[in-house]
Protein backbone atom coordinates (compact mmCIF):
# COMPACT_ATOMS: atom_id res chain seq x y z
CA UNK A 1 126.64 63.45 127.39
CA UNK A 2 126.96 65.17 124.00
CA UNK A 3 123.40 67.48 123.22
CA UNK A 4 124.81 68.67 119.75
CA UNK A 5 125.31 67.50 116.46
CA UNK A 6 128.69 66.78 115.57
CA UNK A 7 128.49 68.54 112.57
CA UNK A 8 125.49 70.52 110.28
CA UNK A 9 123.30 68.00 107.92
CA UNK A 10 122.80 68.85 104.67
CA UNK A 11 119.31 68.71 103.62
CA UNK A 12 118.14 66.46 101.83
CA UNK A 13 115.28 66.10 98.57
CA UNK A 14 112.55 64.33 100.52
CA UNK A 15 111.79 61.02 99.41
CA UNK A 16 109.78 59.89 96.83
CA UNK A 17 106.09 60.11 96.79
CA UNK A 18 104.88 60.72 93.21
CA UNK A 19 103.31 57.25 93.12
CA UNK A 20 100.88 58.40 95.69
CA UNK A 21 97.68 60.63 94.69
CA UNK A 22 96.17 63.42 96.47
CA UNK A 23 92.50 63.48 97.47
CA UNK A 24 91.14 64.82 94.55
CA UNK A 25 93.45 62.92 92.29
CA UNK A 26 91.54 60.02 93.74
CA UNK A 27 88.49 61.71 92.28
CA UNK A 28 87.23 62.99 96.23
CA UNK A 29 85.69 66.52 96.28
CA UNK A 30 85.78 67.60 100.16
CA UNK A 31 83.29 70.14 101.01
CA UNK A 32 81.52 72.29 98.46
CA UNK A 33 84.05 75.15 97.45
CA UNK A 34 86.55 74.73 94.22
CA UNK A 35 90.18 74.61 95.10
CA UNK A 36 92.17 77.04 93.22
CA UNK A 37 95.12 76.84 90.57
CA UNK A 38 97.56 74.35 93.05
CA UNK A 39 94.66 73.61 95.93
CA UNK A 40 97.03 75.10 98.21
CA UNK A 41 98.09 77.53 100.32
CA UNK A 42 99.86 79.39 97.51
CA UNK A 43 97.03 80.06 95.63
CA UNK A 44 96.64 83.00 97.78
CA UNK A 45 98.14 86.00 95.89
CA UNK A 46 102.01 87.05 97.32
CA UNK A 47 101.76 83.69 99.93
CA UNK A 48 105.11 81.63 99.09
CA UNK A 49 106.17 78.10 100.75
CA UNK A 50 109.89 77.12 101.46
CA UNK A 51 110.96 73.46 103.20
CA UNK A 52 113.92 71.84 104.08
CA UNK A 53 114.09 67.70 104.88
CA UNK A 54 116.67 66.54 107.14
CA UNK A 55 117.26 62.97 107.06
CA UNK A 56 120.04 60.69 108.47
CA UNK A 57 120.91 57.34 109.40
CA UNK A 58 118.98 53.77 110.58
CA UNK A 59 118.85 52.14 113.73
CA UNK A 60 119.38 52.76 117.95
CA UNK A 61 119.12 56.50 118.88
CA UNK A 62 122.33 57.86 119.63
CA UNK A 63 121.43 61.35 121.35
CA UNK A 64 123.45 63.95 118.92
CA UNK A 65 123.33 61.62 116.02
CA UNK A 66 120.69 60.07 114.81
CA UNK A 67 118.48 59.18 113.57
CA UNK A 68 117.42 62.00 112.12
CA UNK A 69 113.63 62.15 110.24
CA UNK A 70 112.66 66.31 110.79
CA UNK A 71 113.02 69.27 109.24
CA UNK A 72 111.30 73.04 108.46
CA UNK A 73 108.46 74.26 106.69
CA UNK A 74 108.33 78.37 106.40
CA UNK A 75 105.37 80.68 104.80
CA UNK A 76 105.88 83.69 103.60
CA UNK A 77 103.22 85.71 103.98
CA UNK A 78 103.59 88.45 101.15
CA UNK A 79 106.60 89.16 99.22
CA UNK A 80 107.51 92.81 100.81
CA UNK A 81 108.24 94.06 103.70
CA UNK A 82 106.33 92.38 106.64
CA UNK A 83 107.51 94.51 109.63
CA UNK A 84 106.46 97.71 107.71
CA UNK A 85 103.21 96.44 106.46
CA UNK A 86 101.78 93.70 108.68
CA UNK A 87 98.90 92.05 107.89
CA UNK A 88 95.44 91.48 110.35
CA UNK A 89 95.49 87.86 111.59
CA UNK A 90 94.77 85.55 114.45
CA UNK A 91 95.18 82.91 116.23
CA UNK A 92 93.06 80.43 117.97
CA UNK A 93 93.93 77.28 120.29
CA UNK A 94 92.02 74.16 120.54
CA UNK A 95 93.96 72.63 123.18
CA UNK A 96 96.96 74.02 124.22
CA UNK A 97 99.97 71.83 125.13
CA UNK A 98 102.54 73.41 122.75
CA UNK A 99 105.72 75.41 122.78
CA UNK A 100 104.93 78.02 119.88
CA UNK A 101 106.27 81.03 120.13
CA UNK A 102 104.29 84.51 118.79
CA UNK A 103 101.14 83.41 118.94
CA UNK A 104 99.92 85.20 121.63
CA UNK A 105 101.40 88.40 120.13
CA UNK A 106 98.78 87.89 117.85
CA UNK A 107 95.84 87.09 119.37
CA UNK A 108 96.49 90.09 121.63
CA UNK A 109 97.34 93.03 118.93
CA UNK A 110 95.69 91.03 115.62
CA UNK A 111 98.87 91.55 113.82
CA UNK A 112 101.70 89.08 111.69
CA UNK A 113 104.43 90.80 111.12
CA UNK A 114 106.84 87.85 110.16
CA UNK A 115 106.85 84.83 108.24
CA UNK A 116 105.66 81.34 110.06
CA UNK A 117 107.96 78.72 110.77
CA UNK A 118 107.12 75.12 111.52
CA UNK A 119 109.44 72.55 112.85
CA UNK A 120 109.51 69.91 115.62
CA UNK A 121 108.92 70.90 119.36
CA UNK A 122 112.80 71.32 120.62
CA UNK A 123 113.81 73.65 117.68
CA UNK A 124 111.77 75.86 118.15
CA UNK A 125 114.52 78.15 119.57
CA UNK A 126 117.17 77.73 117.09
CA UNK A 127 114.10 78.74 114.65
CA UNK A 128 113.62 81.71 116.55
CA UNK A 129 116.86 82.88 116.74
CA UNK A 130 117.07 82.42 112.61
CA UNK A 131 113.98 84.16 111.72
CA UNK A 132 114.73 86.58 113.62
CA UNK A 133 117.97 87.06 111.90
CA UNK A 134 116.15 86.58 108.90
CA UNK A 135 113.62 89.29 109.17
CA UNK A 136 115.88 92.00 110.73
CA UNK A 137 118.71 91.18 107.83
CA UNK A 138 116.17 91.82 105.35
CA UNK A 139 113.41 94.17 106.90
CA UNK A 140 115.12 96.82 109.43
CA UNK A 141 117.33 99.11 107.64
CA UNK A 142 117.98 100.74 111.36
CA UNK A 143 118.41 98.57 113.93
CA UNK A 144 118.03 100.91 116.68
CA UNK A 145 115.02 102.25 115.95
CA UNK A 146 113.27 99.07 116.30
CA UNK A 147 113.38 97.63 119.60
CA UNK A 148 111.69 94.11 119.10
CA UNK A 149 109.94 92.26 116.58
CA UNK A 150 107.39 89.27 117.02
CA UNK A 151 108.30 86.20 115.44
CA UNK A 152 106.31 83.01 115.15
CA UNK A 153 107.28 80.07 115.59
CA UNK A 154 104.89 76.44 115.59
CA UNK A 155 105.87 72.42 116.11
CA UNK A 156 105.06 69.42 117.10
CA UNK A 157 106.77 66.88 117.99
CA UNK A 158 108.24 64.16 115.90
CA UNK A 159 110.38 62.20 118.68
CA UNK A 160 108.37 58.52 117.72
CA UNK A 161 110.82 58.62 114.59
CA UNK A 162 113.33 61.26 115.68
CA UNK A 163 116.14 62.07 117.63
CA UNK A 164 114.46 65.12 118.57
CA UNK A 165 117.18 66.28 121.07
CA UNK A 166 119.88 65.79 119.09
CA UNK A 167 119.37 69.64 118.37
CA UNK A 168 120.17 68.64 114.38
CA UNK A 169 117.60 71.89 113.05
CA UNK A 170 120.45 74.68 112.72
CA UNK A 171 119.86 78.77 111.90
CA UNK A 172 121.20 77.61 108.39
CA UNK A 173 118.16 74.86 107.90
CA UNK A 174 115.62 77.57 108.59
CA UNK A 175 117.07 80.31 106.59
CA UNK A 176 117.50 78.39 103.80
CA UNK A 177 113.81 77.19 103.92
CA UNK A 178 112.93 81.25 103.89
CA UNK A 179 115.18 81.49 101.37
CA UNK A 180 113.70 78.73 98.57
CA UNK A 181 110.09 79.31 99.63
CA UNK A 182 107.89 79.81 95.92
CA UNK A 183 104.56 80.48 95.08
CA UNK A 184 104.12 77.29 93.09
CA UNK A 185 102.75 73.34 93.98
CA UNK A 186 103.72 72.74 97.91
CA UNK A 187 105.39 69.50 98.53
CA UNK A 188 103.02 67.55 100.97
CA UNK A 189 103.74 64.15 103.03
CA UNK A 190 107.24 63.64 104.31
CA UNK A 191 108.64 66.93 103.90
CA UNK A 192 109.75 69.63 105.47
CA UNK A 193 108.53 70.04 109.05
CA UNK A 194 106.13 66.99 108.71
CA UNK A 195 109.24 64.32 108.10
CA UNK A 196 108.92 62.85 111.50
CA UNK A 197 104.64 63.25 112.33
CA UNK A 198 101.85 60.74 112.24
CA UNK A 199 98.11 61.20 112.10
CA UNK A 200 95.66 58.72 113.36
CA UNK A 201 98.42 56.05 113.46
CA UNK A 202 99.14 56.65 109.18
CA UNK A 203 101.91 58.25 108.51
CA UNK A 204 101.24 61.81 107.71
CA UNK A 205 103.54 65.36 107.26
CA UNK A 206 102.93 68.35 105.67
CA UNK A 207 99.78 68.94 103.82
CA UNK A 208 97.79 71.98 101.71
CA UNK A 209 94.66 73.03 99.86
CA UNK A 210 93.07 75.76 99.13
CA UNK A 211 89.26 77.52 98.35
CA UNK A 212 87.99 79.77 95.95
CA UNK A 213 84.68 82.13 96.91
CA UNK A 214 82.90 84.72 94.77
CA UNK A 215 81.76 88.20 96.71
CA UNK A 216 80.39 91.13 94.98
CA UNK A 217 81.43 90.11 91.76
CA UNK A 218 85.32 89.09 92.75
CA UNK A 219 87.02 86.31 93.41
CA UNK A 220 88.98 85.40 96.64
CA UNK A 221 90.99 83.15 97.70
CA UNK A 222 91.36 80.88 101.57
CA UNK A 223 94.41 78.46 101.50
CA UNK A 224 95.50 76.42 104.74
CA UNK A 225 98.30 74.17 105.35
CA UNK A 226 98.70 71.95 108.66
CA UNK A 227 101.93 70.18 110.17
CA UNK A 228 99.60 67.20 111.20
CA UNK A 229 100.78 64.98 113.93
CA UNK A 230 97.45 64.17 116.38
CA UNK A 231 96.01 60.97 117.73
CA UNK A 232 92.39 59.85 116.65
CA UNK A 233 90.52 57.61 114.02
CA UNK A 234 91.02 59.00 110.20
CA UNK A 235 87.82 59.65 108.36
CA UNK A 236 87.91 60.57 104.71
CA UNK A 237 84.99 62.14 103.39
CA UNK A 238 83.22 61.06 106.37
CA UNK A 239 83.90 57.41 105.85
CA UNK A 240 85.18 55.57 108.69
CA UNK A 241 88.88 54.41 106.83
CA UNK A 242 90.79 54.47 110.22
CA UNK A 243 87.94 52.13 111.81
CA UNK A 244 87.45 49.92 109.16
CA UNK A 245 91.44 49.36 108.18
CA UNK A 246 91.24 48.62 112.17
CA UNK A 247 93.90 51.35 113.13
CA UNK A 248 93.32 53.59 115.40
CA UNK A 249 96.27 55.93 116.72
CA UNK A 250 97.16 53.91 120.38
CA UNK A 251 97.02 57.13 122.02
CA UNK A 252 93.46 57.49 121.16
CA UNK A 253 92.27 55.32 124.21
CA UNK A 254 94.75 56.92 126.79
CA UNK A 255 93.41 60.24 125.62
CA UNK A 256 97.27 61.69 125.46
CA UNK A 257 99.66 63.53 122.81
CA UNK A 258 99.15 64.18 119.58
CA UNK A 259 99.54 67.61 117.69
CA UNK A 260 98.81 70.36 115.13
CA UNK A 261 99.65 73.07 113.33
CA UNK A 262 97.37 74.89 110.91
CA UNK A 263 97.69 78.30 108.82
CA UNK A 264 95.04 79.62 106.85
CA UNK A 265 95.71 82.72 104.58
CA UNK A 266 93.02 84.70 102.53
CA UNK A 267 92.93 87.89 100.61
CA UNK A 268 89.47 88.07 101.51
CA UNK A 269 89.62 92.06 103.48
CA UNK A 270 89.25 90.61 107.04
CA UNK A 271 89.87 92.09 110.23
CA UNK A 272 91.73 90.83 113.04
CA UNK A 273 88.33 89.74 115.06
CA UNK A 274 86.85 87.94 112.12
CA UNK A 275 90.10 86.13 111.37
CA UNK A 276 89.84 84.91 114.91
CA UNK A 277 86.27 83.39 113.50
CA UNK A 278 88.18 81.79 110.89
CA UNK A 279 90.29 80.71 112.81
CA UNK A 280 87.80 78.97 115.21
CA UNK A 281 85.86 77.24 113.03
CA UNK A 282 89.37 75.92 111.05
CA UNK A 283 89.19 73.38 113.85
CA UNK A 284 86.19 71.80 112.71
CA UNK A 285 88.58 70.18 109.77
CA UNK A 286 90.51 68.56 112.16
CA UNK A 287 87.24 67.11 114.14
CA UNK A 288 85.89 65.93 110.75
CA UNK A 289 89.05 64.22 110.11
CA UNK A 290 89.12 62.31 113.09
CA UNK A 291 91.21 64.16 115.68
CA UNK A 292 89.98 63.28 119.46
CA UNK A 293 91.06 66.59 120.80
CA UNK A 294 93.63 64.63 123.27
CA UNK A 295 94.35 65.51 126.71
CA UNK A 296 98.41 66.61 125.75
CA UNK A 297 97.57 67.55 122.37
CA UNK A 298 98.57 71.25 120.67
CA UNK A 299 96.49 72.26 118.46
CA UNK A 300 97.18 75.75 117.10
CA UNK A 301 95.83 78.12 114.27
CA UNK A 302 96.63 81.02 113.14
CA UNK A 303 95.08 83.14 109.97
CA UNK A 304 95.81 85.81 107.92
CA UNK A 305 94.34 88.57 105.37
CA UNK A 306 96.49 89.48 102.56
CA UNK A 307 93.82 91.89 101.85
CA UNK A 308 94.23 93.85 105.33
CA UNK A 309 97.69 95.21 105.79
CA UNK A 310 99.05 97.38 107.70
CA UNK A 311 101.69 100.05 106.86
CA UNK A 312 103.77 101.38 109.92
CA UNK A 313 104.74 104.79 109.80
CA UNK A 314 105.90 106.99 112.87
CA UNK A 315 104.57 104.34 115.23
CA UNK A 316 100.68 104.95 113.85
CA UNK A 317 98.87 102.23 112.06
CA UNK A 318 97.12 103.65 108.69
CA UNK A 319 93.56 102.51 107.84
CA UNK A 320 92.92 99.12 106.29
CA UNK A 321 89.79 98.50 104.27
CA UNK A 322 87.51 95.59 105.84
CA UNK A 323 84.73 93.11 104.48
CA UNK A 324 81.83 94.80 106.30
CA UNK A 325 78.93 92.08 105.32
CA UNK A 326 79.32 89.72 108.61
CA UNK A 327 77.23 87.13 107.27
CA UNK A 328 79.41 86.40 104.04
CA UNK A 329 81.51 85.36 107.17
CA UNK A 330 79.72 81.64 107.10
CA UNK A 331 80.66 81.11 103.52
CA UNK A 332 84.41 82.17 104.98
CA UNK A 333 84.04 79.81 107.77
CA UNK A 334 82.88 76.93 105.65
CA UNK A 335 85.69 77.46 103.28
CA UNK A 336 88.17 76.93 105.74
CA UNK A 337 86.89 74.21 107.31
CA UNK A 338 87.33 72.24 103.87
CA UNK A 339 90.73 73.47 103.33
CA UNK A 340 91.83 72.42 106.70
CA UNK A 341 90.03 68.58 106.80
CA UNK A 342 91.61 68.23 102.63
CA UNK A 343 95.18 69.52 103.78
CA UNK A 344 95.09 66.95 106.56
CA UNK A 345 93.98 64.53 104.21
CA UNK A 346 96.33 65.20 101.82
CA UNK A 347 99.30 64.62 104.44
CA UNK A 348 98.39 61.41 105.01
CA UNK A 349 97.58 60.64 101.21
CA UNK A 350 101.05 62.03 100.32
CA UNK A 351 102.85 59.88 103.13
CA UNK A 352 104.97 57.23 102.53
CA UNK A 353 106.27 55.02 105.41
CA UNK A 354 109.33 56.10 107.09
CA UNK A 355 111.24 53.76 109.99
CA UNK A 356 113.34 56.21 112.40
CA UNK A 357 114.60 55.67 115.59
CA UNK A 358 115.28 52.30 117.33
CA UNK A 359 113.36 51.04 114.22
CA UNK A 360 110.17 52.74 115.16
CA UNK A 361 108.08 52.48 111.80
CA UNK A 362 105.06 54.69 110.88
CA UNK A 363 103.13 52.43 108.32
CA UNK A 364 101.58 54.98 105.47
CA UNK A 365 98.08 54.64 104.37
CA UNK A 366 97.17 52.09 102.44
CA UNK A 367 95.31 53.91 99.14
CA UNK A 368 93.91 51.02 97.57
CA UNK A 369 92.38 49.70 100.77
CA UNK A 370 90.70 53.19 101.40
CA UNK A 371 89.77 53.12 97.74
CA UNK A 372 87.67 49.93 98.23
CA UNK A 373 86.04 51.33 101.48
CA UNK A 374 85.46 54.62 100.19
CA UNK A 375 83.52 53.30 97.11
CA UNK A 376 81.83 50.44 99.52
CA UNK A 377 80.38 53.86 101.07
CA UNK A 378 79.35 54.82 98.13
CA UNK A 379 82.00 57.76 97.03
CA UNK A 380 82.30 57.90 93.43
CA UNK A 381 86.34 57.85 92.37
CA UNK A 382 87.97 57.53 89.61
CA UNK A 383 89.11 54.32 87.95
């Protein structure tokens, strides 16, 4: 039985999408927070996004071949040097039926020290393995005076459409992602890591927004972005679309699978514990977009302060500066609640329908359908 590619795929642009608005294009305001410049996770000073779309061939899965609907998402957390000055940030687990890698190196020091990569559940070794490369080629000058680093590494898994153990993610696919990631408009839908996921039986993928708050006379900014592949009905806005369009995701009843994969960034000055906050509440955007919190689902987020770095120096951390009012921290927490449910949101509303394996189809959401229940419900859009 052959496990491996014949040969490397060369990525490919994902496909078109341009026709299809995102939430607030459709004149929707989630929450009560503006987005920033891109409402996304970019908007966060030094945070840059890189992706790479595999896609290959139609019909019967042939293990090794195809079809192939997957690919990589990567943020970059600040544009220096991430190993030397590592930034405060955790992570927090709704449910926990995953295979990311790193995460609990965070939660248990409060530290990022790499970029994040996103792909689908069986490559999450070969990712690994490249951002590792990645980081040391770029961040170690001496090799031997480091003797590990602390990757991370999130997925889901997008074997409906597929042929997830075909192995077709190579080192190449993810360094090249690292390598084109900008600090400009992320591409949302079927892209990247989110080529092969569904949400709430729509076809989803990758999706981003972003918040801005005022404290003390400055302005900061919260960004997420979710790889969002779970089971459950889809509300928009707190209108019942899934329910009413009569689709809900058929593992819904059984209470089994789905998946996601959220990270928020902020240069509000937070500390490791009160990212973990963040982090927590984060899930409520999920909940509010219809997410059952399934029996085998991963759901996994992790958050970050540009605004609390670290810089290593003769193995002793130096002092970071920290947002000391603790009840700002509900403005915080409502912020990223919005950015999460809108980034969801937007995957789906970015989504076209794909058909991968064995003709398995993933039917995208139908916009002018929601548009007529939305208003029905009385949310003002634009005509």
């Amino acid at each position: 039985m052959n496990f491996l590619p014949r040969e490397p795929l060369s990525p490919v642009p994902p496909p078109d999408n341009s026709h299809r608005p995102r939430v607030r294009e459709l004149g929707l305001e989630i929450g009560i927070f503006p987005p920033g410049k891109h409402n996304a996770i970019t908007d966060v000073p030094g945070v840059s996004v890189g992706q790479v779309t595999l896609w290959h061939g139609d019909g019967p899965l042939q293990l090794g071949v195809g079809p192939v609907r997957t690919g990589v998402t990567a943020v970059i957390p600040h544009p220096g040097n991430t190993i030397e000055q590592p930034l405060e940030a955790a992570a927090d687990v709704f449910n926990g039926v995953g295979t990311s890698i790193g995460l609990h190196n965070v939660r248990e020091v409060g530290l990022l020290e790499t970029p994040i990569v996103l792909t689908n559940t069986m490559s999450v070794g070969t990712a690994y393995e490249a951002l590792t490369r990645w980081c040391v080629e770029r961040y170690i000058a001496d090799p031997a005076s480091r003797g590990w680093i602390a990757p991370v590494v999130g997925e889901t898994c997008d074997a409906c459409l597929n042929d997830i153990y075909g192995f077709h993610v190579r080192p190449e696919h993810v360094l090249a992602a690292l390598d084109n990631a900008t600090d400009g408009p992320v591409a949302e839908g079927v892209v990247g890591a989110g080529t092969g996921v569904r949400t709430c039986g729509f076809k989803a993928g990758i999706g981003t927004a972003s918040r801005l708050l005022d404290y003390e006379g400055a302005q900061f900014t919260l960004g997420a972005l979710v790889q969002s592949n779970f089971p459950g009905c889809l509300a928009v806005d707190g209108v019942p679309v899934g329910r009413e369009l009569g689709v809900i995701d058929p593992e819904y009843s059984a209470g089994s699978g789905g998946s996601i994969m959220a990270v928020i960034a902020t240069d509000i000055p937070l500390d490791s514990r009160q990212l973990g906050r963040v982090a927590r509440r984060s899930t409520l955007g999920m909940t509010r977009a219809g997410a059952n919190g399934s029996h085998r689902s991963g759901d996994f987020y992790i958050a970050f302060s540009t605004g609390c770095r670290q810089r290593v120096g003769k193995g002793v951390f130096g002092e970071i500066r920290r947002m000391a009012d603790e009840y700002y921290l509900t403005r915080v927490f409502q912020a990223a609640a919005e950015a999460v449910e809108e980034a969801i949101l937007n995957s789906a509303f970015k989504a076209v329908s794909v058909t991968g394996r064995d003709g398995n189809k993933v039917e995208a959401l139908d916009l002018d359908r929601t548009r007529d229940i939305l208003q029905k419900h009385g949310r003002r859009l634009k005509q």
